[in-house]
Every structure is written in structure tokens, then in C-alpha cells.
C-alpha atoms as a PDB file:
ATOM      1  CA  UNK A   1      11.998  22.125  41.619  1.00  0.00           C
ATOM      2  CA  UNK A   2      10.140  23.916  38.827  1.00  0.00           C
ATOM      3  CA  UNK A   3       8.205  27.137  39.744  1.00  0.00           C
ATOM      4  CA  UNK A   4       5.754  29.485  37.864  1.00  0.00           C
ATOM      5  CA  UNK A   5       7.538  32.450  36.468  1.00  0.00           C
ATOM      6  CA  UNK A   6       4.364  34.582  35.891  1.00  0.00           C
ATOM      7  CA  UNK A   7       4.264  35.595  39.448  1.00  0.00           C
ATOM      8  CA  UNK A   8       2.223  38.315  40.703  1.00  0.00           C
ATOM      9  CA  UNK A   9       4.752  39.597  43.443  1.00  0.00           C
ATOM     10  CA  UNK A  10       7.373  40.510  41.264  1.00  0.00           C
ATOM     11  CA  UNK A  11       8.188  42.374  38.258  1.00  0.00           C
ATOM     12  CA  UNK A  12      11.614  42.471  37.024  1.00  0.00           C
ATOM     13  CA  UNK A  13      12.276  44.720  34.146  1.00  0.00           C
ATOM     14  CA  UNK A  14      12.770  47.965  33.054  1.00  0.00           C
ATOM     15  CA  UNK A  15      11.328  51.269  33.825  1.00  0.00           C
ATOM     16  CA  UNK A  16      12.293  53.862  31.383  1.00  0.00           C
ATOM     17  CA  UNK A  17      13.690  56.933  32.901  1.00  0.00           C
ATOM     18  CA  UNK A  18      14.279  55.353  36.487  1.00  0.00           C
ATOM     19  CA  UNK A  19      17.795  56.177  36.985  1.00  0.00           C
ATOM     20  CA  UNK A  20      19.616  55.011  40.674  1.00  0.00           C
ATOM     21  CA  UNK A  21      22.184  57.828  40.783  1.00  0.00           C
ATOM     22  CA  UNK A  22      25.158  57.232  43.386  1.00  0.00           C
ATOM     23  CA  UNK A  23      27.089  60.715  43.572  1.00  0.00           C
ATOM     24  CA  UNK A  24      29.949  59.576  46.270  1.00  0.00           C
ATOM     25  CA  UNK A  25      29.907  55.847  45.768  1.00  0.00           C
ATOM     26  CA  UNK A  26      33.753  54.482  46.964  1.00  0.00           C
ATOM     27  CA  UNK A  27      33.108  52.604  49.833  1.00  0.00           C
ATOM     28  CA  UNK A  28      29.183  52.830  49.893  1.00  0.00           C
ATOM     29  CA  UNK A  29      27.894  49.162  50.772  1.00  0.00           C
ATOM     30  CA  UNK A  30      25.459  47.219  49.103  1.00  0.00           C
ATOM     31  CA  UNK A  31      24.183  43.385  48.799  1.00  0.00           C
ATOM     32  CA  UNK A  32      22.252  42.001  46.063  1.00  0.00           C
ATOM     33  CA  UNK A  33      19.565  39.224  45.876  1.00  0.00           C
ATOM     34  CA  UNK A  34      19.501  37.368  42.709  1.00  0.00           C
ATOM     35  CA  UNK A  35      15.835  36.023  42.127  1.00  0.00           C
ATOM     36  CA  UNK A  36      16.067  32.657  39.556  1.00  0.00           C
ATOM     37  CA  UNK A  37      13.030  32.785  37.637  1.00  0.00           C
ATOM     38  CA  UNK A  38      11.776  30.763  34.757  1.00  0.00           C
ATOM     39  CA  UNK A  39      11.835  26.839  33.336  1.00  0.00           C
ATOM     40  CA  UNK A  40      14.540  24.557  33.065  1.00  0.00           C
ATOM     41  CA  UNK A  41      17.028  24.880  31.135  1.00  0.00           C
ATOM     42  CA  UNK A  42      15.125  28.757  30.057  1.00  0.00           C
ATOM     43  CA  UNK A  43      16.603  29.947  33.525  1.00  0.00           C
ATOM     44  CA  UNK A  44      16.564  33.736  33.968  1.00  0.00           C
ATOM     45  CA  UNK A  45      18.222  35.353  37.093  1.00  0.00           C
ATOM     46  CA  UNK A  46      17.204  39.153  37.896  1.00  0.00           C
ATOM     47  CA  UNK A  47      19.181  40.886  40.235  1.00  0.00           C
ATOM     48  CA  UNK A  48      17.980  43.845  42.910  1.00  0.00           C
ATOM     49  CA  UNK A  49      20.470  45.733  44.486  1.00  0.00           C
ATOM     50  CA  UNK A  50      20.103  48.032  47.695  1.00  0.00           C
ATOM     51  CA  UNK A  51      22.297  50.641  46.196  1.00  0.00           C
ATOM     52  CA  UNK A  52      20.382  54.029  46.760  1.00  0.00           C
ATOM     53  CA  UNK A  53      18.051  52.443  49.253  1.00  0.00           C
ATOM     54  CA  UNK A  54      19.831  51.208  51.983  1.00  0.00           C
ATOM     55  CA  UNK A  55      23.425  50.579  53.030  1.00  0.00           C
ATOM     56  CA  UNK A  56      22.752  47.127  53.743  1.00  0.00           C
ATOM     57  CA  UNK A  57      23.049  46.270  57.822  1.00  0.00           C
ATOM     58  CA  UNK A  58      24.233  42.772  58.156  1.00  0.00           C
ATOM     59  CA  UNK A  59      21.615  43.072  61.412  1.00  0.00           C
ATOM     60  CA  UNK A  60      18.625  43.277  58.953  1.00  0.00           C
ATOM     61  CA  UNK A  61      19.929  41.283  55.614  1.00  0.00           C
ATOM     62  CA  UNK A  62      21.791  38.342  57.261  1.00  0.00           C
ATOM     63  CA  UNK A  63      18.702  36.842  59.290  1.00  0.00           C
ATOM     64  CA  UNK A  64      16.516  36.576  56.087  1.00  0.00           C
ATOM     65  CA  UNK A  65      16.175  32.678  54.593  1.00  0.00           C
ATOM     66  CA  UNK A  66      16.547  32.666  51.093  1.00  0.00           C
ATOM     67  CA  UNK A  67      14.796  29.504  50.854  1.00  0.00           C
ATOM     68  CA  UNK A  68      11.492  30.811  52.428  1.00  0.00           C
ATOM     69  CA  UNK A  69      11.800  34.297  50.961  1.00  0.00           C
ATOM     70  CA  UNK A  70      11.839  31.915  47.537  1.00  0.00           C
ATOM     71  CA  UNK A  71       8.669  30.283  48.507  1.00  0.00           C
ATOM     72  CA  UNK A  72       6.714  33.143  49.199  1.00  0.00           C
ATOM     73  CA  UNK A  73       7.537  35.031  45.848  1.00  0.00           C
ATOM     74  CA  UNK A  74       6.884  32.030  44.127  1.00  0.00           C
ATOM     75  CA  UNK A  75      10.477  31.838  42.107  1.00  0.00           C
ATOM     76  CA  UNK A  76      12.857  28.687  41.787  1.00  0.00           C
ATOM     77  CA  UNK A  77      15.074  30.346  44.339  1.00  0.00           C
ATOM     78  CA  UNK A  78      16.773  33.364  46.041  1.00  0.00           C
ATOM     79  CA  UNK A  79      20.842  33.345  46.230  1.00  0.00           C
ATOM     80  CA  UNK A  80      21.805  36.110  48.499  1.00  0.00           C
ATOM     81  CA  UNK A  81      25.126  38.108  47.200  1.00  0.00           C
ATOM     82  CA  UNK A  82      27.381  38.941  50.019  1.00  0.00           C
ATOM     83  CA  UNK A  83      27.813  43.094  51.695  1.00  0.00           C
ATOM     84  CA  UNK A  84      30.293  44.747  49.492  1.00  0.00           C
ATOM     85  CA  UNK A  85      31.779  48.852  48.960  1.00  0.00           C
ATOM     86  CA  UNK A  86      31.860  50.358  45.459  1.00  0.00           C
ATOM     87  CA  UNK A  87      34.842  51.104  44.125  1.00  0.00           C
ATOM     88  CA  UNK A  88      33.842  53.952  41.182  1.00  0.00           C
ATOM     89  CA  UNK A  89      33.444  57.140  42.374  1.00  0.00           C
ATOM     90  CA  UNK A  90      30.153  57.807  40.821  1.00  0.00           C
ATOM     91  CA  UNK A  91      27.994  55.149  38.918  1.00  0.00           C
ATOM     92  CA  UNK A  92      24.404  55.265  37.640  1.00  0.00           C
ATOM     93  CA  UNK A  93      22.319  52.251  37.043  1.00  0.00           C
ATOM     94  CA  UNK A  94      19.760  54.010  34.105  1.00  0.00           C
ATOM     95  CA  UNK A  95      16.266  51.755  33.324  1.00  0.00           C
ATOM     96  CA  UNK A  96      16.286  50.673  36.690  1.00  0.00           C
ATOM     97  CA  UNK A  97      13.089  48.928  38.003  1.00  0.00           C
ATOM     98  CA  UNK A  98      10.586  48.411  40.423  1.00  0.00           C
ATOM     99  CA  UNK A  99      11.540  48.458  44.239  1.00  0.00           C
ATOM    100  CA  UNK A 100      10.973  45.575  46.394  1.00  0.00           C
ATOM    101  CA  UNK A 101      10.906  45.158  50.289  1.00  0.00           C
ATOM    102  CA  UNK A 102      12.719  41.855  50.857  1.00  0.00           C
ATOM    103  CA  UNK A 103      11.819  40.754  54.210  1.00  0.00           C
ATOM    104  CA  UNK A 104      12.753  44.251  55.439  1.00  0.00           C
ATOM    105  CA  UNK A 105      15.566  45.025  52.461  1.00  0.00           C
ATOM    106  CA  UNK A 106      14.787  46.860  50.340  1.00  0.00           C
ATOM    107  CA  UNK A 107      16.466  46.732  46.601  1.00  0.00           C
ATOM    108  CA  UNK A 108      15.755  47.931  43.108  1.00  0.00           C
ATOM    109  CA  UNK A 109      15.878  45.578  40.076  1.00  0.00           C
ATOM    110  CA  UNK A 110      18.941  46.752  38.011  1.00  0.00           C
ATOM    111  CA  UNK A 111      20.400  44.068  35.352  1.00  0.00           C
ATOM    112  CA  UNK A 112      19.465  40.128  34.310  1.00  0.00           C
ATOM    113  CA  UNK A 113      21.687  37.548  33.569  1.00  0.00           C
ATOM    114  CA  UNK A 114      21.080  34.557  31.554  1.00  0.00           C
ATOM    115  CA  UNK A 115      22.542  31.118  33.161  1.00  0.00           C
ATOM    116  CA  UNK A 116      23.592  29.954  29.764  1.00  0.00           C
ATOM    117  CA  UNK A 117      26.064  33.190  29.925  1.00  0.00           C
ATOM    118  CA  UNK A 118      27.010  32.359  33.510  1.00  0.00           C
ATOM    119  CA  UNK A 119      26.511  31.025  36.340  1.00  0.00           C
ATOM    120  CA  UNK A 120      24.822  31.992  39.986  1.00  0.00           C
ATOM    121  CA  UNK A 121      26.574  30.501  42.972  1.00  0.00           C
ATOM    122  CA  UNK A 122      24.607  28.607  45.763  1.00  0.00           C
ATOM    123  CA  UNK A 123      23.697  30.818  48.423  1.00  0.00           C
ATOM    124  CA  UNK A 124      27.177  30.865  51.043  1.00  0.00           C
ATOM    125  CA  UNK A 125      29.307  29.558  48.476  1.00  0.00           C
ATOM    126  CA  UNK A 126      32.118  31.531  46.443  1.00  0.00           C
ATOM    127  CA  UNK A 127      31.539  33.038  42.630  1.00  0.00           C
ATOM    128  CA  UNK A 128      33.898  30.628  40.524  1.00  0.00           C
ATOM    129  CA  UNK A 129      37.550  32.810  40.815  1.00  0.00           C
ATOM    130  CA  UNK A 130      38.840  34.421  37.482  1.00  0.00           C
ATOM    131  CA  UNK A 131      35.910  32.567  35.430  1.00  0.00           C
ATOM    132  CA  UNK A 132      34.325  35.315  33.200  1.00  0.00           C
ATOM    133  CA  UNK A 133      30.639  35.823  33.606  1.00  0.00           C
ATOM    134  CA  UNK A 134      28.301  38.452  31.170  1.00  0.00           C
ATOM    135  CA  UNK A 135      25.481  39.964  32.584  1.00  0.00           C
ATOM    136  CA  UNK A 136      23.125  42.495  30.895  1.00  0.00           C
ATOM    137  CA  UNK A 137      23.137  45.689  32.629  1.00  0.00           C
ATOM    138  CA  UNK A 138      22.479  49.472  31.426  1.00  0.00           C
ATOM    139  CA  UNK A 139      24.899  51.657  33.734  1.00  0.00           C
ATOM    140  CA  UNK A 140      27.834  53.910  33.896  1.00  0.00           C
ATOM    141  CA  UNK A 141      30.499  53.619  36.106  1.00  0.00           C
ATOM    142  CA  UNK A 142      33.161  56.102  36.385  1.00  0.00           C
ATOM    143  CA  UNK A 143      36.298  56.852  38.681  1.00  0.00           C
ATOM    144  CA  UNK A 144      37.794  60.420  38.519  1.00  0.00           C
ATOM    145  CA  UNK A 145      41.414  61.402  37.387  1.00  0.00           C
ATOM    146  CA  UNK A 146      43.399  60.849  40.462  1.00  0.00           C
ATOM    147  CA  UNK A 147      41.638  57.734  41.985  1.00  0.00           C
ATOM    148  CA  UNK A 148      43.484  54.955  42.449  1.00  0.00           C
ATOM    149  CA  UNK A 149      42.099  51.804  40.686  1.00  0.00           C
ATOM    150  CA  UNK A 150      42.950  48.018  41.235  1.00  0.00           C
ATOM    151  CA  UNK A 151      43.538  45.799  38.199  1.00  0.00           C
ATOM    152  CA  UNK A 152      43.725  42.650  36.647  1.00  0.00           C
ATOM    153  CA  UNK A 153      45.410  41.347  33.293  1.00  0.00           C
ATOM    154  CA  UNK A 154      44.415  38.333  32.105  1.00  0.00           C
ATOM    155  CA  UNK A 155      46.673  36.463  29.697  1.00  0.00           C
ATOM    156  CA  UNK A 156      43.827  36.712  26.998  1.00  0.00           C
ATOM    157  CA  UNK A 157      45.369  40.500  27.026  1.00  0.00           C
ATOM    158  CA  UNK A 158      41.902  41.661  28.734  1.00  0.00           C
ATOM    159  CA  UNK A 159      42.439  44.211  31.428  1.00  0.00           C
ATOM    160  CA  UNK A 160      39.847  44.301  34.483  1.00  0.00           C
ATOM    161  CA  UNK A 161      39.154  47.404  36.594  1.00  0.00           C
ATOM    162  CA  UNK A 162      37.746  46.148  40.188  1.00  0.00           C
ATOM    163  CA  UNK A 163      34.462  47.548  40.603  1.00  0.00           C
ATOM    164  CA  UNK A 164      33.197  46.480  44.419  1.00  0.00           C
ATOM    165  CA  UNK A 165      35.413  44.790  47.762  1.00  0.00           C
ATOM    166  CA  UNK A 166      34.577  42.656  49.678  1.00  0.00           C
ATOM    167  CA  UNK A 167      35.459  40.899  53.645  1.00  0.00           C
ATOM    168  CA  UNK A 168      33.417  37.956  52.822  1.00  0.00           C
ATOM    169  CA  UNK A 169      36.421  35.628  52.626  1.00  0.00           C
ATOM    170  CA  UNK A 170      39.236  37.712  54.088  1.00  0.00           C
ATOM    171  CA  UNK A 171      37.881  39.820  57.186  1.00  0.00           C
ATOM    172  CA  UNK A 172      40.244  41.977  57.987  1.00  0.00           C
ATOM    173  CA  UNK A 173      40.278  43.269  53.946  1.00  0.00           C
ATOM    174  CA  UNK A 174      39.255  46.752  54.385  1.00  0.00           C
ATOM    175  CA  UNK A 175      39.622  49.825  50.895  1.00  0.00           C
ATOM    176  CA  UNK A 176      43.093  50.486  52.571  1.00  0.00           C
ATOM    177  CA  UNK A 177      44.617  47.307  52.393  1.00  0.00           C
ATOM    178  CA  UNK A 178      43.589  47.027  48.522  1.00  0.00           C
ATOM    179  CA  UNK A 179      47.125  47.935  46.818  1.00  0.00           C
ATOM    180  CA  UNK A 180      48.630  45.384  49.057  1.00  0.00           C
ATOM    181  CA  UNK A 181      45.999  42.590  47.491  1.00  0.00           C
ATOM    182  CA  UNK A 182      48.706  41.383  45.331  1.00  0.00           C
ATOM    183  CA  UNK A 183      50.327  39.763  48.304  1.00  0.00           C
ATOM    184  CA  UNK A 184      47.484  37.470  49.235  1.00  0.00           C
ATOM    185  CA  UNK A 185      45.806  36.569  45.757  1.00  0.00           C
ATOM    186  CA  UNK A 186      46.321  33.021  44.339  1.00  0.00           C
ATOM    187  CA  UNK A 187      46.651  34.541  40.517  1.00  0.00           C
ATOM    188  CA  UNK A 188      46.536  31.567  37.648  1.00  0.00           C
ATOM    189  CA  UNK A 189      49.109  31.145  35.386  1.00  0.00           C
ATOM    190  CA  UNK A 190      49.512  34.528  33.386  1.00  0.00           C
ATOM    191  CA  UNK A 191      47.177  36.842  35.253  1.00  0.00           C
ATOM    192  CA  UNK A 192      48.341  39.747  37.110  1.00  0.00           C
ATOM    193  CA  UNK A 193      47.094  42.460  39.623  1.00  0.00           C
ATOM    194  CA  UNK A 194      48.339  46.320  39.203  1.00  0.00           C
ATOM    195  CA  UNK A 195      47.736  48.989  41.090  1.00  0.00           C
ATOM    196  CA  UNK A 196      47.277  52.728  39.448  1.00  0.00           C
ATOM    197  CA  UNK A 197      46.249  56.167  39.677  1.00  0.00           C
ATOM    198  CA  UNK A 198      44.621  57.724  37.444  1.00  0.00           C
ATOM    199  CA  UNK A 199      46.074  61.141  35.097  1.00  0.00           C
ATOM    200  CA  UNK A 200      42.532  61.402  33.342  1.00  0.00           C
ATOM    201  CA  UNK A 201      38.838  60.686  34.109  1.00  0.00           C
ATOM    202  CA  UNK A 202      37.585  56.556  33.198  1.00  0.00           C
ATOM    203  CA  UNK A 203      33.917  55.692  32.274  1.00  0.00           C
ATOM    204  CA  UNK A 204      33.029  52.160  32.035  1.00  0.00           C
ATOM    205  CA  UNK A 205      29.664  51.615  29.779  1.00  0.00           C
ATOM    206  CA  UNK A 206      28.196  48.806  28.765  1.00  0.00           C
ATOM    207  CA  UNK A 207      27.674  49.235  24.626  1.00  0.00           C
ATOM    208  CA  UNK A 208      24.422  49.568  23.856  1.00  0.00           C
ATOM    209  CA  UNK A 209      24.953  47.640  20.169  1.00  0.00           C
ATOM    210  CA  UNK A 210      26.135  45.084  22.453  1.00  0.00           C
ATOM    211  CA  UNK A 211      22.272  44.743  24.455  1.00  0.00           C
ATOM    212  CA  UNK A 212      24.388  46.537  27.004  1.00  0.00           C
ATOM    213  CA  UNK A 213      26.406  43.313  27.974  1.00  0.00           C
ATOM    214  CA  UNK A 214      28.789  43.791  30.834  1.00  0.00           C
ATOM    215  CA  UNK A 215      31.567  41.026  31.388  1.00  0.00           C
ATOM    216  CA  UNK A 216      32.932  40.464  34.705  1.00  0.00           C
ATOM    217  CA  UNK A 217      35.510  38.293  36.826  1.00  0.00           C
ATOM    218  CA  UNK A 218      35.687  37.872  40.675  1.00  0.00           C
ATOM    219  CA  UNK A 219      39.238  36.980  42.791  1.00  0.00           C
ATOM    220  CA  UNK A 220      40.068  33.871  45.148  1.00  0.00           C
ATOM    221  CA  UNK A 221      38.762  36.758  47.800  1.00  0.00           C
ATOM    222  CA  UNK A 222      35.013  37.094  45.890  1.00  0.00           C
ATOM    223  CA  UNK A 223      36.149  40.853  44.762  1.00  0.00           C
ATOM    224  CA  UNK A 224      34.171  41.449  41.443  1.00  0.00           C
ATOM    225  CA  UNK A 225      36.414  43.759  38.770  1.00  0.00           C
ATOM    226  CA  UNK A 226      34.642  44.534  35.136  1.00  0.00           C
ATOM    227  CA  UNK A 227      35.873  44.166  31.679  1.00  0.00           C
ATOM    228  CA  UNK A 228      37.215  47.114  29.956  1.00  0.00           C
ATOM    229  CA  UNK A 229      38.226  46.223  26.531  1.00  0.00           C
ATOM    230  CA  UNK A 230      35.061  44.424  25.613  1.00  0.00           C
ATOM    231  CA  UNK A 231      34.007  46.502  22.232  1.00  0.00           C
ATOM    232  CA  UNK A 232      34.135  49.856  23.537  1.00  0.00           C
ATOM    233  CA  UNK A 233      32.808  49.566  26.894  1.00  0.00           C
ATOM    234  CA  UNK A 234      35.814  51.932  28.736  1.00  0.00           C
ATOM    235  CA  UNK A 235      36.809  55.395  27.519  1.00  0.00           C
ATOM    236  CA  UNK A 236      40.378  53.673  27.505  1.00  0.00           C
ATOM    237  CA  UNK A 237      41.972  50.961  29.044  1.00  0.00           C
ATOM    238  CA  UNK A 238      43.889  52.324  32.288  1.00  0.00           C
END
């Protein structure tokens, strides 16, 4: 199904000087809808997140039908990302966008992502596990010396810093039961998960020279973790 993009209820993008500003954000819940938009194969998907807005109540985002929520904005279609908790203790998401009442969720637009750079996943089925995906997004994430972080090594010698958690696959996973992840992920060959604490602050920044491209990998368990050593997108790799 082909669909207009030039649709009059939405307007991804942009706003200069909008800044969503999370001051405590481990453990603060969120979900996402990512809105496809354009004309195959020129696919476009812009993503609106209920960070700052709401926390996300499965009672009021679970009920809503991404396929008629699609129709009425007039897009290709709506793929609605699963509740999870921020992991960085503070994070800003800088040029955010407009705000949009979902069906009674509301979320802000804050990043794109181009399907020839990655995919979107149907709605109900699992991100692709340790398959890299790049998404444009202008933000700052950072965790404070003495946090403890969860990581990944991949055997490309890129480290990953897990960014949000998730019970979508495992339901008892809860923050506290994170260093113990190790003991239930299905790692590929040459990948591996540490856990650390922190002896200094970490900032993880998209580059700007880069169009502020942020690379990022999810687990068998559909936890997302970000790329650190892409140009100089971390302060330094934990």
C-alpha cells in the first residue's frame, strides 16, 4: 500500500530550540511509535517518543490499533515500539518536534531513520538481535561517575553501552536483574556482555559532522545499547 506523505496531520521535523530534558531518567518508561512515511523504496520512518510527556501506561498505549491509527493520519503505517526504562542518568533530545496526541498518547517527534540504513520491525515482532541499525538523532545521553553500565563487545572491536530495558520478551527482567543478563543472553560467536561502574562521568553524542548519526544494536531480549566508538560519539569508551 502506497500512501500520500504530504499529510496535513503530521509534521515530523525539527523545531529549533525545543529541547526534551530528562533530569533523573534511569528507569523512567517510555514507548515509541514509529510513523513510515513516504514512497516505495524512498521510505522514511519518524519516530515520537513519550519521554517528557507521559510514562507510558500499558492501560492507555496497548489498546490503540496501529493499523487504524495509520489510516487516519494518512501514513503507510504505524509500528508500535514496546514500554521500556532509560538507562542514562540524564539525556536530552535537542531539535525536538511537534507533539502529537496518539489516540490518547501523547509523544514528541525526536529522530528519523532511513529504511535503507535499517530496518523497522512489524508491529509485535522482535528488532533483528545484534544487527546494527543507524538512526539520525540530535541528543546527549550521559551516565554519571559511579553508575553502573551494561555492555556489549562486538568482535568488530565496537563496544555498546545499553541505553533502555526492556520485559517485552523476558517478564520477570526488571533494572536489578541487569548484571546477571549475561546468564540468559544467546551472544553470537565473539560478542560479549560486561558489566561496569563507572570512575568518571560518560556522554554519548551523536557527531554533528556525522548528520548526528547514532548506531545502535538490540539483544535476543529486545534491550537496545548504542555505539560508542563511532567517530567520536562517547567522551571515551568505558
Amino acid at each position: 500500500m502506497t500512501m500520500n506523505t504530504e499529510t496535513a496531520v503530521l509534521s515530523p521535523g525539527p523545531i529549533a530550540g525545543k529541547t526534551v530534558c530528562l533530569d533523573q531518567a534511569r528507569g523512567y518508561p517510555f514507548c515509541e511509535f514509529e510513523v513510515i512515511m513516504g514512497v516505495p523504496p524512498d521510505l522514511t520512518v519518524q519516530i515520537y517518543n513519550t519521554s517528557g510527556q507521559e510514562e507510558c501506561w500499558p492501560t492507555k498505549f496497548d489498546p490503540i490499533d496501529p493499523k487504524a491509527l495509520a489510516q487516519k493520519l494518512g501514513v503507510i503505517a504505524v509500528v508500535k515500539n514496546p514500554r521500556r526504562y532509560w538507562l542514562p542518568d540524564r539525556l536530552w533530545s535537542y531539535d525536538a518536534g511537534e507533539t502529537y496526541d496518539f489516540d490518547g498518547v501523547k509523544a514528541t517527534w525526536m529522530a528519523k531513520l532511513d529504511l535503507k540504513t535499517g530496518a523497522v520491525q512489524e508491529h509485535g515482532k522482535p528488532f533483528p538481535s545484534y544487527q546494527e541499525g543507524v538512526i539520525s538523532r540530535r541528543s546527549k545521553y550521559e551516565w554519571l561517575k559511579g553508575s553502573q553500565v551494561y555492555l556489549l563487545r562486538s568482535p568488530d572491536a565496537h563496544t555498546w553501552i545499553m541505553q533502555a530495558y526492556t520485559d517485552l520478551v523476558d517478564k520477570t527482567l526488571t533494572q536489578a536483574e541487569l548484571p546477571n543478563l549475561v546468564q540468559k543472553l544467546t551472544l553470537p560467536p565473539g560478542w560479549k556482555f560486561e558489566v561496569k561502574t563507572l570512575e568518571r562521568d560518560l556522554t554519548l553524542v551523536p557527531p554533528a559532522k556525522t548528520g548526528y548519526l547514532a548506531h545502535a544494536v538490540s539483544d535476543n531480549f529486545q534491550n537496545i545499547y548504542a555505539g560508542c566508538d563511532f567517530e567520536d560519539t562517547c567522551n571515551y569508551i568505558p
